[in-house]
PDB file of N, CA and C in Angstrom:
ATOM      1  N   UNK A   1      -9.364  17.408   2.154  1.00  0.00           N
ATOM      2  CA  UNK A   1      -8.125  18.025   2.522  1.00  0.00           C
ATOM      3  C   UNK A   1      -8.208  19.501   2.149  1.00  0.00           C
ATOM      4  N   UNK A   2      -7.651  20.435   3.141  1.00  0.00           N
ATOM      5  CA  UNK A   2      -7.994  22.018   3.055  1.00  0.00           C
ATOM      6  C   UNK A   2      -6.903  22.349   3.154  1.00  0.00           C
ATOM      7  N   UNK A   3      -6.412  23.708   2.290  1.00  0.00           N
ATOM      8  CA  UNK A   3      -5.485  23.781   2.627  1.00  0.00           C
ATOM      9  C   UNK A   3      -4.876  25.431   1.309  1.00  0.00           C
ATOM     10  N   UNK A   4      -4.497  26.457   1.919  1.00  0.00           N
ATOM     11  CA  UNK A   4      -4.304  27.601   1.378  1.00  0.00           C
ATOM     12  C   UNK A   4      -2.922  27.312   0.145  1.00  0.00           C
ATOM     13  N   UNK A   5      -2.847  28.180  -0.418  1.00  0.00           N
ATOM     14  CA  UNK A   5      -1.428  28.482  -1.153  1.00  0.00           C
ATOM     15  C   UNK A   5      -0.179  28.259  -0.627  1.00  0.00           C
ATOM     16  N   UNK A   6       0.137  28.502   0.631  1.00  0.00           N
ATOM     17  CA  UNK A   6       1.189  28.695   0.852  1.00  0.00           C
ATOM     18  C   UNK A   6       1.333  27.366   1.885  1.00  0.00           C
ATOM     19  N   UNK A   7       0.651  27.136   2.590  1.00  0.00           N
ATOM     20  CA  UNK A   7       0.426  25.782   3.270  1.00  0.00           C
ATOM     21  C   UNK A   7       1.322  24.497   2.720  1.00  0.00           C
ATOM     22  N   UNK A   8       1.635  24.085   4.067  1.00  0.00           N
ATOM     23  CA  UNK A   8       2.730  23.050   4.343  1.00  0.00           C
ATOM     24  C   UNK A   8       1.795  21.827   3.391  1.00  0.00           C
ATOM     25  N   UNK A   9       1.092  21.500   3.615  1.00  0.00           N
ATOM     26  CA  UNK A   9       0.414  20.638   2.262  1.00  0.00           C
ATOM     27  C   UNK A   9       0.511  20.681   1.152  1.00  0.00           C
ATOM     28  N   UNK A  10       0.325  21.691   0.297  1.00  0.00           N
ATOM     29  CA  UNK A  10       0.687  21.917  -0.472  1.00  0.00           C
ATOM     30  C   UNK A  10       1.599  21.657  -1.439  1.00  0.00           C
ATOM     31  N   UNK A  11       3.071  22.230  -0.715  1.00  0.00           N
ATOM     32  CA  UNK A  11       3.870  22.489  -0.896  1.00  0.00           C
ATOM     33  C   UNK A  11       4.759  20.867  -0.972  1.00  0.00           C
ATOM     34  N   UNK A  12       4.145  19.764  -0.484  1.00  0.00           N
ATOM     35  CA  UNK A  12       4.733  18.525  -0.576  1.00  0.00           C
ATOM     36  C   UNK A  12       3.571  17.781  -1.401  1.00  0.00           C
ATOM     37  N   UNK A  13       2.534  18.360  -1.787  1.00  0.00           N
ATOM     38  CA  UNK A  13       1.969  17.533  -2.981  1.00  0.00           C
ATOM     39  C   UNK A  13       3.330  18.323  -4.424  1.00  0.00           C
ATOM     40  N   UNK A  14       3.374  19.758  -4.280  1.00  0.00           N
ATOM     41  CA  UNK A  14       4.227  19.885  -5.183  1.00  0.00           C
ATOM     42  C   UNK A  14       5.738  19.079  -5.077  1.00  0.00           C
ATOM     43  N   UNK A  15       6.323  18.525  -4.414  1.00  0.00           N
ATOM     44  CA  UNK A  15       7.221  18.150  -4.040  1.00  0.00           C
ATOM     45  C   UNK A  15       7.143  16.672  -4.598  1.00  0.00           C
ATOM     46  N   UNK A  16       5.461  15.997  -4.563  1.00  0.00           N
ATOM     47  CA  UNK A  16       5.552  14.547  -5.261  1.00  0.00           C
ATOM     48  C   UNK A  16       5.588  14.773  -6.443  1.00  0.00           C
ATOM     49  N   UNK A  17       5.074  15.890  -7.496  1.00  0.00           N
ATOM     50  CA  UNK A  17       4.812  16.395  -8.582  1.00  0.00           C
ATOM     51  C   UNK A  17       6.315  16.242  -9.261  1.00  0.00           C
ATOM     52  N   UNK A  18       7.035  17.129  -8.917  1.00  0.00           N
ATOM     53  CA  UNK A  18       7.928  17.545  -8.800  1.00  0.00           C
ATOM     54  C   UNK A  18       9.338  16.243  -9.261  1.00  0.00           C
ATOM     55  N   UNK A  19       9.717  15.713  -8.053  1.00  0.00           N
ATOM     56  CA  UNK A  19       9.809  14.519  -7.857  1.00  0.00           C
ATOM     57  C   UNK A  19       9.980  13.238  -8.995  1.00  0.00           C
ATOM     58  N   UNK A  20       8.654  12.965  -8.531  1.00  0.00           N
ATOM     59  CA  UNK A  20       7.913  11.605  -9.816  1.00  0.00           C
ATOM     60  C   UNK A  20       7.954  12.353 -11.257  1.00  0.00           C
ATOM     61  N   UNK A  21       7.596  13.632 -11.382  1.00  0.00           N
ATOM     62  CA  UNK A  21       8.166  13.633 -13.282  1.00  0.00           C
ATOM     63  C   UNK A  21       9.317  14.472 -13.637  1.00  0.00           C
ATOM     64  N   UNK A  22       9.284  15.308 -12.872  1.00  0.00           N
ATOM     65  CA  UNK A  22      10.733  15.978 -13.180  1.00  0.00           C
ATOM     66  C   UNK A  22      12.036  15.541 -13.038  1.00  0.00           C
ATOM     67  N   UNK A  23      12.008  14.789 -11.720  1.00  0.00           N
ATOM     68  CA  UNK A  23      13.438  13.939 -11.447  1.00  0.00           C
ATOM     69  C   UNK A  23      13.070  13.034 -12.311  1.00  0.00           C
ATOM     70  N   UNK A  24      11.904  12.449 -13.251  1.00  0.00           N
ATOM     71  CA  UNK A  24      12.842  11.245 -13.857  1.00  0.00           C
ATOM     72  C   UNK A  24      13.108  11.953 -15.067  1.00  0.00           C
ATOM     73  N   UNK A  25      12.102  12.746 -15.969  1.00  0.00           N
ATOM     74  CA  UNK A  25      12.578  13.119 -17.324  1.00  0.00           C
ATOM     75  C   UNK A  25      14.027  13.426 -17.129  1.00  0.00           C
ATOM     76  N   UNK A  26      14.468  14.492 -15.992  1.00  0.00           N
ATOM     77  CA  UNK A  26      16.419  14.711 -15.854  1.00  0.00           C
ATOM     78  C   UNK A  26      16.741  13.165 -15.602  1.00  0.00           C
ATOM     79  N   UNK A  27      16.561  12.461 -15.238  1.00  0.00           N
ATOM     80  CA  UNK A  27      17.506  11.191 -15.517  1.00  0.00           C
ATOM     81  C   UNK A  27      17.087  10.490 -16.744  1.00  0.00           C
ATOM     82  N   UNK A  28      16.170  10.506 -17.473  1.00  0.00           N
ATOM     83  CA  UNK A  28      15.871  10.172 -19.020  1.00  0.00           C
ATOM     84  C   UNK A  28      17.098  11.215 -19.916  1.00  0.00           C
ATOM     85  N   UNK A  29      17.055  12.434 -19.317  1.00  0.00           N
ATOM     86  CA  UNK A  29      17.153  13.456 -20.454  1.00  0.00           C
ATOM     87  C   UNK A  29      18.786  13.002 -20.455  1.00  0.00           C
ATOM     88  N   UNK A  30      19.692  12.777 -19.167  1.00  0.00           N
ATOM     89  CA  UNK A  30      21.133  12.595 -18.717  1.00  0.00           C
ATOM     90  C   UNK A  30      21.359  11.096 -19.482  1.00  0.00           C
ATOM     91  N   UNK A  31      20.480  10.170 -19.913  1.00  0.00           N
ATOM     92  CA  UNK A  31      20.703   9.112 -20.119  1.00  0.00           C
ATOM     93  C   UNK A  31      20.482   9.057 -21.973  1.00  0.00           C
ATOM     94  N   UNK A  32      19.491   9.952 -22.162  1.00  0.00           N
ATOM     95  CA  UNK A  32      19.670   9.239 -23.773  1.00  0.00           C
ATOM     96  C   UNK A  32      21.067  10.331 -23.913  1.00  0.00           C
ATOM     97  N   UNK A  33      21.685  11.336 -23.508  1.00  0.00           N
ATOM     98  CA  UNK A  33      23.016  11.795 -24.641  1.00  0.00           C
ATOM     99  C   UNK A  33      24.286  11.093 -23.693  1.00  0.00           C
ATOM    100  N   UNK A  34      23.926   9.881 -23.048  1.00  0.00           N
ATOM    101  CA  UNK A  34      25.043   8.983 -22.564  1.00  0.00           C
ATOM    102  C   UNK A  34      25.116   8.166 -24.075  1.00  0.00           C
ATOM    103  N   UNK A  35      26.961   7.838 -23.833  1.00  0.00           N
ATOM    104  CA  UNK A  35      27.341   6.860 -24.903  1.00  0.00           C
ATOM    105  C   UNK A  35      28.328   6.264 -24.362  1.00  0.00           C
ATOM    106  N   UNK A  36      28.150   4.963 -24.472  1.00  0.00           N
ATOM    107  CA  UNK A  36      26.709   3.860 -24.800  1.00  0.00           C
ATOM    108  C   UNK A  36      24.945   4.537 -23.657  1.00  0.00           C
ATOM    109  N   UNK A  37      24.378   5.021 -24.328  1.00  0.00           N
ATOM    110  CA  UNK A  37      22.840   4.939 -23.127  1.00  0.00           C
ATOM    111  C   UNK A  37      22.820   3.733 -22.432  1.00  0.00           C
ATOM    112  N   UNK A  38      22.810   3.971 -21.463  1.00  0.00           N
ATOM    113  CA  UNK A  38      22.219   2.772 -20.426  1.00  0.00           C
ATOM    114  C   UNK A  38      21.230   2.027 -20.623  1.00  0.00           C
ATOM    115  N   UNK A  39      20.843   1.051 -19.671  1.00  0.00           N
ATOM    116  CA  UNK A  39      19.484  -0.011 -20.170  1.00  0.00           C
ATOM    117  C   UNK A  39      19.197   0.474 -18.545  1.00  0.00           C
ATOM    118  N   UNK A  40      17.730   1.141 -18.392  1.00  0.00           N
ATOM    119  CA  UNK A  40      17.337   1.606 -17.550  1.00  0.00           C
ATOM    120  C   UNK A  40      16.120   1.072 -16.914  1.00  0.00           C
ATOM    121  N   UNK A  41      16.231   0.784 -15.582  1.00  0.00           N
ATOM    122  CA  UNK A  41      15.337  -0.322 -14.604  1.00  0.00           C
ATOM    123  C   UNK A  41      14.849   0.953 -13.595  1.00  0.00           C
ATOM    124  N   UNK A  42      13.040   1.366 -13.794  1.00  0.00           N
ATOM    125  CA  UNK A  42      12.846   2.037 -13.126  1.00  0.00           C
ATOM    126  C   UNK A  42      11.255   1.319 -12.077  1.00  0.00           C
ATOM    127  N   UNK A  43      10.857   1.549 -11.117  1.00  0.00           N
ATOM    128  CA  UNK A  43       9.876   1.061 -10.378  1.00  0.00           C
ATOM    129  C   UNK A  43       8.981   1.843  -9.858  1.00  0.00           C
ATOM    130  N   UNK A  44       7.735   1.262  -9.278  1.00  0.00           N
ATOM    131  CA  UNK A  44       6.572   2.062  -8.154  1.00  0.00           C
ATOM    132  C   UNK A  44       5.850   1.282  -8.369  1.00  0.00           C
ATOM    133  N   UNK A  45       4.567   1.164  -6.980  1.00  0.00           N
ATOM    134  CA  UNK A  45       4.257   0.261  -6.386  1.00  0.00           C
ATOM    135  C   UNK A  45       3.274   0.309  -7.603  1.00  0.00           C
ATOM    136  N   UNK A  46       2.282  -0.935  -7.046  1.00  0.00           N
ATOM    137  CA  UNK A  46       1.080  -1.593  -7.794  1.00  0.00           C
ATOM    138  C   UNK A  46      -0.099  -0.966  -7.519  1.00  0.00           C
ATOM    139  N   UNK A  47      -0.031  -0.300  -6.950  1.00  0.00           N
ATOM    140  CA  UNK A  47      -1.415   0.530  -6.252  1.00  0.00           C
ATOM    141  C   UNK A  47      -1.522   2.194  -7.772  1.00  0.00           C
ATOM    142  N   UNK A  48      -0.568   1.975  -8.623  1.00  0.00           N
ATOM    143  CA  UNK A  48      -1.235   2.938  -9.313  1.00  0.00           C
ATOM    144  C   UNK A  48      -2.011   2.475 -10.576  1.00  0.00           C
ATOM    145  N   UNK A  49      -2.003   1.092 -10.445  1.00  0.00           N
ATOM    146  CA  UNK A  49      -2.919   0.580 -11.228  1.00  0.00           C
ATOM    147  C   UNK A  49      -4.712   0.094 -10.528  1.00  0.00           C
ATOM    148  N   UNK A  50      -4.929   0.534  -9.735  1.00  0.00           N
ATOM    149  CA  UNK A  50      -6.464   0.975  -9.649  1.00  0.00           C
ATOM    150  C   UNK A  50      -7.617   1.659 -10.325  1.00  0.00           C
ATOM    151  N   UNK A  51      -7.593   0.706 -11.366  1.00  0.00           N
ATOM    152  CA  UNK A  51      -8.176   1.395 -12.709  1.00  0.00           C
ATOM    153  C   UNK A  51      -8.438   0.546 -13.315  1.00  0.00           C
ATOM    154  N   UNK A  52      -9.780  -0.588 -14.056  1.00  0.00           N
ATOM    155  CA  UNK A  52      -9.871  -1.144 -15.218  1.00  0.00           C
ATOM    156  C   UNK A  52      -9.239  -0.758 -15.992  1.00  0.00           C
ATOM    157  N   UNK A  53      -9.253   0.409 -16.477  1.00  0.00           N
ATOM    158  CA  UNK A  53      -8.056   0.835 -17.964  1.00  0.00           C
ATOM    159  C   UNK A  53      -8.141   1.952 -18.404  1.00  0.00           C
ATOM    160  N   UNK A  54      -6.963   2.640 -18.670  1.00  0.00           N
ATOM    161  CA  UNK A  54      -6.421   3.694 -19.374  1.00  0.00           C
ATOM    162  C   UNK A  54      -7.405   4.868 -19.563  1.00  0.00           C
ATOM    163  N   UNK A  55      -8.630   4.674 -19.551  1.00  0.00           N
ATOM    164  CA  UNK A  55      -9.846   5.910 -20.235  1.00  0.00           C
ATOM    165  C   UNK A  55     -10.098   5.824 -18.333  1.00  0.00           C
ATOM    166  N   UNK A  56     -10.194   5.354 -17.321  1.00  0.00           N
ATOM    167  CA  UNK A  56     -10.507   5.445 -15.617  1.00  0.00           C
ATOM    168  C   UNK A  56      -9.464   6.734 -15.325  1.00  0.00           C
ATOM    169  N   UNK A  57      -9.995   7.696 -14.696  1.00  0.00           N
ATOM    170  CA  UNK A  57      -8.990   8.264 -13.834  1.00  0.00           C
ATOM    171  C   UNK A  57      -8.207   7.763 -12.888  1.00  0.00           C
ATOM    172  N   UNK A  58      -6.810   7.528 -12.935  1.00  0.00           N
ATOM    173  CA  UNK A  58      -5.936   7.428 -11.444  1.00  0.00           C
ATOM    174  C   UNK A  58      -6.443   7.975 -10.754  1.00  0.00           C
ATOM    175  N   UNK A  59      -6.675   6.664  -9.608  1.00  0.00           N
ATOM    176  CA  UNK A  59      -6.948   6.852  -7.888  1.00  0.00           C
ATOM    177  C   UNK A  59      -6.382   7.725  -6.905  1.00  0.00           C
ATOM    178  N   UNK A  60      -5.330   8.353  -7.742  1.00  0.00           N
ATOM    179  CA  UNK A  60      -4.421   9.562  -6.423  1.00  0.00           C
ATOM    180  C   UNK A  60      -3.369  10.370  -7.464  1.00  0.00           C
ATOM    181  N   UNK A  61      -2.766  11.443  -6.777  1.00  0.00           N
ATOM    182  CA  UNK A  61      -2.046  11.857  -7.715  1.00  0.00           C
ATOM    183  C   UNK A  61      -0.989  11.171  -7.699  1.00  0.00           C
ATOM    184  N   UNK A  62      -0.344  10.278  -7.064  1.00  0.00           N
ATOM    185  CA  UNK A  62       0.630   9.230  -6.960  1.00  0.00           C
ATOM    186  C   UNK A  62       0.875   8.798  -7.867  1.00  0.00           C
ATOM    187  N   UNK A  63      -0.476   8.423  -8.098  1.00  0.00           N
ATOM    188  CA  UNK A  63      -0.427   7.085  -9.634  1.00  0.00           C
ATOM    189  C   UNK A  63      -0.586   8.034 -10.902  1.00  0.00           C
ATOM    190  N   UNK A  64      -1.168   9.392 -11.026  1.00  0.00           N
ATOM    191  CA  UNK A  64      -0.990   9.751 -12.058  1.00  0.00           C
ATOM    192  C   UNK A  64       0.089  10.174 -12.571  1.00  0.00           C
ATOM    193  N   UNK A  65       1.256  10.302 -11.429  1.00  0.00           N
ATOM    194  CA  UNK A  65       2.803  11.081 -11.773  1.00  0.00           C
ATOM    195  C   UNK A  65       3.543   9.579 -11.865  1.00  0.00           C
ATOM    196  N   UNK A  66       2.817   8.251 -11.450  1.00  0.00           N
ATOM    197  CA  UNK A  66       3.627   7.315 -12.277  1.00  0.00           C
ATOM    198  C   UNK A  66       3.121   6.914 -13.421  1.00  0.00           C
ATOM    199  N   UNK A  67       1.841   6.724 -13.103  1.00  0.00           N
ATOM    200  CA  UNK A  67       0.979   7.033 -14.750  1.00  0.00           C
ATOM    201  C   UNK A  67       1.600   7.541 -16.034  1.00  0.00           C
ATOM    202  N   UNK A  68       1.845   8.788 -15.661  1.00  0.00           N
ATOM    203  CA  UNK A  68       2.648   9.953 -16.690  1.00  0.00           C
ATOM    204  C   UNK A  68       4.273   9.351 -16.604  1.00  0.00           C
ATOM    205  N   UNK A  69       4.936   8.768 -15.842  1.00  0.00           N
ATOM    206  CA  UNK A  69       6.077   8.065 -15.926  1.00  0.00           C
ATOM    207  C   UNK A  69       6.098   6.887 -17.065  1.00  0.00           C
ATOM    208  N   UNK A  70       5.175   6.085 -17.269  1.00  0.00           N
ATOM    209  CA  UNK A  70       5.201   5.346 -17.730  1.00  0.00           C
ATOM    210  C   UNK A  70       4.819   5.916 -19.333  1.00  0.00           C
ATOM    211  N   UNK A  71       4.073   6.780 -19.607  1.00  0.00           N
ATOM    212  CA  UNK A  71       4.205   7.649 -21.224  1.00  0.00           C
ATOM    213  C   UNK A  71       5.030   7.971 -21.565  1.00  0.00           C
ATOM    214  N   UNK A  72       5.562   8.724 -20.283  1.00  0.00           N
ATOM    215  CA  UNK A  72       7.540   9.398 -20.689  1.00  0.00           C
ATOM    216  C   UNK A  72       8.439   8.454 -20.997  1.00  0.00           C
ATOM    217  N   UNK A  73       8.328   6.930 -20.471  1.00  0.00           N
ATOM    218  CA  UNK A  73       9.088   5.907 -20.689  1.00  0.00           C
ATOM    219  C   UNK A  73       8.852   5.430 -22.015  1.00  0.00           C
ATOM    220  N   UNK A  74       7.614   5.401 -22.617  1.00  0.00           N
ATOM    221  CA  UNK A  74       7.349   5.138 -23.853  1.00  0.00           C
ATOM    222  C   UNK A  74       7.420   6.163 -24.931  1.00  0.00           C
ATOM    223  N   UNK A  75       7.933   7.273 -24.982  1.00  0.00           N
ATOM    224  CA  UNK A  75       8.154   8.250 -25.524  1.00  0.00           C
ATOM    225  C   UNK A  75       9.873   8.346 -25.907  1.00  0.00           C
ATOM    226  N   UNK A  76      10.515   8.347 -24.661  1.00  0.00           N
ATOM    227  CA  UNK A  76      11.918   8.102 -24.679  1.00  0.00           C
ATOM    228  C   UNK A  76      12.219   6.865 -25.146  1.00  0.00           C
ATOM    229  N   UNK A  77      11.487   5.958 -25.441  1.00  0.00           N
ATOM    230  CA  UNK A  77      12.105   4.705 -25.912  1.00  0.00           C
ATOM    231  C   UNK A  77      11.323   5.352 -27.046  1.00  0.00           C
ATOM    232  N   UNK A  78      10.672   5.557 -27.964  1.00  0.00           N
ATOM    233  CA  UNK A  78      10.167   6.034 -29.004  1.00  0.00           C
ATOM    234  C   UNK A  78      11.289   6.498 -29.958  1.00  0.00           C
ATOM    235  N   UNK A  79      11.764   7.999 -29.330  1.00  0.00           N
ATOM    236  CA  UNK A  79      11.911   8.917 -29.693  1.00  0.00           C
ATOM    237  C   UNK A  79      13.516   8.692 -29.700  1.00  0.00           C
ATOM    238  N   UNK A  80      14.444   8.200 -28.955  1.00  0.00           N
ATOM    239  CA  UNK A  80      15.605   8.291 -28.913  1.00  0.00           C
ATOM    240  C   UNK A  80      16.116   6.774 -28.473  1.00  0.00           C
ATOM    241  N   UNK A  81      15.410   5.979 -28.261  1.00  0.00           N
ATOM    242  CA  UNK A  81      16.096   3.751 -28.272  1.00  0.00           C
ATOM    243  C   UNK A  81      16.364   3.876 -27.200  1.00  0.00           C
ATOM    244  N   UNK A  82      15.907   4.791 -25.960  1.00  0.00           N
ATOM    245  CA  UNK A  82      16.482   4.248 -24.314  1.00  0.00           C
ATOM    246  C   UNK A  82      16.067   3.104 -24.098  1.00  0.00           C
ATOM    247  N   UNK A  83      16.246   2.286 -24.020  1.00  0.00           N
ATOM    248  CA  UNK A  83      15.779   0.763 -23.346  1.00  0.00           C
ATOM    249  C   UNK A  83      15.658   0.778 -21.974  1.00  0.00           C
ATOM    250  N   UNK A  84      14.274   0.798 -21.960  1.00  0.00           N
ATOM    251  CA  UNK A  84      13.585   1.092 -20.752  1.00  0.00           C
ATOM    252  C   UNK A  84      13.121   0.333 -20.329  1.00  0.00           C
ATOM    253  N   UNK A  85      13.011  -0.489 -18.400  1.00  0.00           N
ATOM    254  CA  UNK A  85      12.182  -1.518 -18.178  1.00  0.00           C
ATOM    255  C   UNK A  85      11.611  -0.967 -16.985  1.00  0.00           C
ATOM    256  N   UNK A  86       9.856  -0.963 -16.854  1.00  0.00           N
ATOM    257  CA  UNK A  86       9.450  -0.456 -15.683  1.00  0.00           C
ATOM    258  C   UNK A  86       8.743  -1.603 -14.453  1.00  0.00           C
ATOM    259  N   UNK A  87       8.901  -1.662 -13.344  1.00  0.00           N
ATOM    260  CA  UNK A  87       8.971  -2.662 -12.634  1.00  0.00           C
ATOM    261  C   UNK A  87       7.537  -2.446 -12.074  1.00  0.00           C
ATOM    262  N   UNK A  88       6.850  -3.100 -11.331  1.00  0.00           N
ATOM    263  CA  UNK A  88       5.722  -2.563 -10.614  1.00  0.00           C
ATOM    264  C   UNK A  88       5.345  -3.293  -9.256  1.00  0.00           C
ATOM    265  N   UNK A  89       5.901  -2.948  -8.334  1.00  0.00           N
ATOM    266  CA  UNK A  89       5.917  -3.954  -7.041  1.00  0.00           C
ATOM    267  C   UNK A  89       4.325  -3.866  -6.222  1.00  0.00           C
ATOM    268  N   UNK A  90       3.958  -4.956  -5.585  1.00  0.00           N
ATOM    269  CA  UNK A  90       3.044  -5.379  -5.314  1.00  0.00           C
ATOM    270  C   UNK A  90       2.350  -5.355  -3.699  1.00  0.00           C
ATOM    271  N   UNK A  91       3.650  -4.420  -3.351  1.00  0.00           N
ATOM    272  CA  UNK A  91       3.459  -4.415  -1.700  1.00  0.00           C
ATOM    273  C   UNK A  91       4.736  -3.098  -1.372  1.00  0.00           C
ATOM    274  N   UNK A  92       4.657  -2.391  -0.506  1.00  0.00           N
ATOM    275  CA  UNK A  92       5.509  -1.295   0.239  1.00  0.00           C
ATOM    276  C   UNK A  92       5.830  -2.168   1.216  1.00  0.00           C
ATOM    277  N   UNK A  93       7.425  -2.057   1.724  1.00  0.00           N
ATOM    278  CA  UNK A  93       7.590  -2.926   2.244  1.00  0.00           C
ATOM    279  C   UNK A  93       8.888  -1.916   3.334  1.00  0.00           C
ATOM    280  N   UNK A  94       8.702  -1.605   4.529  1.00  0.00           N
ATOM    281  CA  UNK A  94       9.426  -0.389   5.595  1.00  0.00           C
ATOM    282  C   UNK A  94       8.422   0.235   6.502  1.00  0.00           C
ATOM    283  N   UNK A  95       8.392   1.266   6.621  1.00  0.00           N
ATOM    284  CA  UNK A  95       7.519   1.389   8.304  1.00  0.00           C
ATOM    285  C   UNK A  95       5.850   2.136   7.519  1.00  0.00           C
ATOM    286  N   UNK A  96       5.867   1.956   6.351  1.00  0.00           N
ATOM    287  CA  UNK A  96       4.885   2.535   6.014  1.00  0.00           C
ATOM    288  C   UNK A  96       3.859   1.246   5.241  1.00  0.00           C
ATOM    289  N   UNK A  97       4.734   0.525   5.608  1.00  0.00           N
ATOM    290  CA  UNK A  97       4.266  -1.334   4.651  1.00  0.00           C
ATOM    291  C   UNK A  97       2.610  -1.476   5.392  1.00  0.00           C
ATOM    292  N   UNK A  98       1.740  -1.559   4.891  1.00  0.00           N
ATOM    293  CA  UNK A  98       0.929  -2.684   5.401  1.00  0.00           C
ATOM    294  C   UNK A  98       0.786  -3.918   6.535  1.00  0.00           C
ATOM    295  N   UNK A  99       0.640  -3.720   8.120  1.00  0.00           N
ATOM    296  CA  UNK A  99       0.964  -4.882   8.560  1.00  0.00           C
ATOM    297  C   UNK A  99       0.573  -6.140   8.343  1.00  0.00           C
ATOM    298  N   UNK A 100      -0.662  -6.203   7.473  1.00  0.00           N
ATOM    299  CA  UNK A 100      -1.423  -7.420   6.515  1.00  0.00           C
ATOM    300  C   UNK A 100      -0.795  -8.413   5.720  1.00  0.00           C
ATOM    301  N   UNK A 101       0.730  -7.563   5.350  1.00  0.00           N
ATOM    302  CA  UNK A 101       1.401  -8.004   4.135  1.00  0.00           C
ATOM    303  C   UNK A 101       2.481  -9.085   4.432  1.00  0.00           C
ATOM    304  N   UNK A 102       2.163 -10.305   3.639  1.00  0.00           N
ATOM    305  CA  UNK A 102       3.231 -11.622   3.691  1.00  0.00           C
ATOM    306  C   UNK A 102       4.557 -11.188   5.099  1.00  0.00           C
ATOM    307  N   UNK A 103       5.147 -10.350   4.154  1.00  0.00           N
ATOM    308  CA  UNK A 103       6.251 -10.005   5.089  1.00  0.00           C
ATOM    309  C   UNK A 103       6.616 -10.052   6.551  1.00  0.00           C
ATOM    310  N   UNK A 104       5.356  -9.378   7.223  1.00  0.00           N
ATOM    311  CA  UNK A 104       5.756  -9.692   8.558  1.00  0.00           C
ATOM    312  C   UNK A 104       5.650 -10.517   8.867  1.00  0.00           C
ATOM    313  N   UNK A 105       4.547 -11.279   8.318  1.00  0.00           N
ATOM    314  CA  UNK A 105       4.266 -12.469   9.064  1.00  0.00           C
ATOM    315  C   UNK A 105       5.288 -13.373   9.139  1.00  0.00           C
ATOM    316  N   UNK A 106       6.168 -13.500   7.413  1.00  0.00           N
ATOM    317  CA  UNK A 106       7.341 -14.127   7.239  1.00  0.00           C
ATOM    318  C   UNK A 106       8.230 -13.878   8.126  1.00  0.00           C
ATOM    319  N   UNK A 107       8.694 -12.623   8.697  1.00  0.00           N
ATOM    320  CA  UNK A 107       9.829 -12.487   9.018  1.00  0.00           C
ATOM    321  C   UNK A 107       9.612 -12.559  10.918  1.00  0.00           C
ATOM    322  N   UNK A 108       8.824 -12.479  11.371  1.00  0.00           N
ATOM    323  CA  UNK A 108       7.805 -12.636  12.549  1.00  0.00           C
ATOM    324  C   UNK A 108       8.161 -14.458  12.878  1.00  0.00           C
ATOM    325  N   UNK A 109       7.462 -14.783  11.914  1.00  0.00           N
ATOM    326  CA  UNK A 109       8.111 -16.767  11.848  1.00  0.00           C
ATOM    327  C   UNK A 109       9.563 -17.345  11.739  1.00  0.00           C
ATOM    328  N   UNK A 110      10.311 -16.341  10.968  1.00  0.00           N
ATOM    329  CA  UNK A 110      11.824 -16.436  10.872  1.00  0.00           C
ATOM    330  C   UNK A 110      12.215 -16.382  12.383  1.00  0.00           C
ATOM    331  N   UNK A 111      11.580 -15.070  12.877  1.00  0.00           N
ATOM    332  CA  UNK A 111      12.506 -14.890  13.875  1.00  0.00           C
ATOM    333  C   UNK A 111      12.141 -16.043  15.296  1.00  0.00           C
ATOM    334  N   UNK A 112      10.886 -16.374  14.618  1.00  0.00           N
ATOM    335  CA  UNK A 112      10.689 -16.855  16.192  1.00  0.00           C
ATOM    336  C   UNK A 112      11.217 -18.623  16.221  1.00  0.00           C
ATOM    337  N   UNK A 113      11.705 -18.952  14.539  1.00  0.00           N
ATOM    338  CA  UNK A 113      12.390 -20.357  14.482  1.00  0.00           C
ATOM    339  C   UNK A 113      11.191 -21.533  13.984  1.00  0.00           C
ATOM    340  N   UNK A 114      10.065 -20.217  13.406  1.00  0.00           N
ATOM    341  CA  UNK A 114       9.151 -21.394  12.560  1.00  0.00           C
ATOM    342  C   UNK A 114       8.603 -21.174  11.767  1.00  0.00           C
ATOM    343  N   UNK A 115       8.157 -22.499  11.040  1.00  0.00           N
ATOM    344  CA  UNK A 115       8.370 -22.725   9.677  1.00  0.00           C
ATOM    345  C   UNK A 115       7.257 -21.740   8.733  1.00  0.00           C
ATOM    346  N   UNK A 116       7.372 -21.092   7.994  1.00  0.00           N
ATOM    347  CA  UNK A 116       6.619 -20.465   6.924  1.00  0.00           C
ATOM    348  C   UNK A 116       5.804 -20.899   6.125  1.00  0.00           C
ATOM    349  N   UNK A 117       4.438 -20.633   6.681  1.00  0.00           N
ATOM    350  CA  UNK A 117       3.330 -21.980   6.089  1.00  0.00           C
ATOM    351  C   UNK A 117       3.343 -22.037   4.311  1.00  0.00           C
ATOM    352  N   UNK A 118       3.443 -21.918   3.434  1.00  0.00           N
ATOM    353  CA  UNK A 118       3.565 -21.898   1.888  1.00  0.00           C
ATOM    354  C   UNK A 118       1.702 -22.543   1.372  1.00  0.00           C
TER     355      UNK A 118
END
């Protein structure tokens, strides 16, 4: 991928950057000086675990800005008792889903009035 400074590429990798750690630390930061703090349910897919473990580099910067989500989650529960639960789903599921994935096939069989092999 090529692509200058100022370039429309760019500018939406900064935008996932952006995004994935900045929008959550402001909703961490809005939530621990809540009283009562909330009990906070946050998610992203399963694909940023492509990695035997922790010392592997993340596979994309995707997974490293949830990567780094998931330190910040353990930091804020550290540092100030947010009770934090992070979810990790196993499939994208909307026009960007996988057509491979359970889903269509499920909902493909729904519609056509048969039965869902299990």
């Amino acid at each position: 991928m090529e692509g200058g400074i100022n370039d429309v590429l760019l500018n939406k990798l900064f935008e996932v950057l952006h995004g994935n750690i900045a929008g959550f630390v402001n909703i961490l930061e809005v939530c621990k000086n809540a009283n009562p703090q909330p009990a906070i349910v946050w998610a992203c897919s399963s694909s940023v675990r492509k990695r035997p473990n922790r010392s592997t580099p993340p596979a994309s910067l995707y997974a490293a800005t949830k990567n780094a989500g998931e330190e910040i989650s353990h930091t804020y529960n550290h540092i100030y008792g947010l009770s934090l639960t992070g979810l990790r789903f196993f499939t994208v599921y909307g026009p960007w889903g996988r057509p491979d994935m359970a889903y269509f096939f499920f909902t493909k069989d729904i519609l056509k009035g048969k039965p869902i092999p299990i």
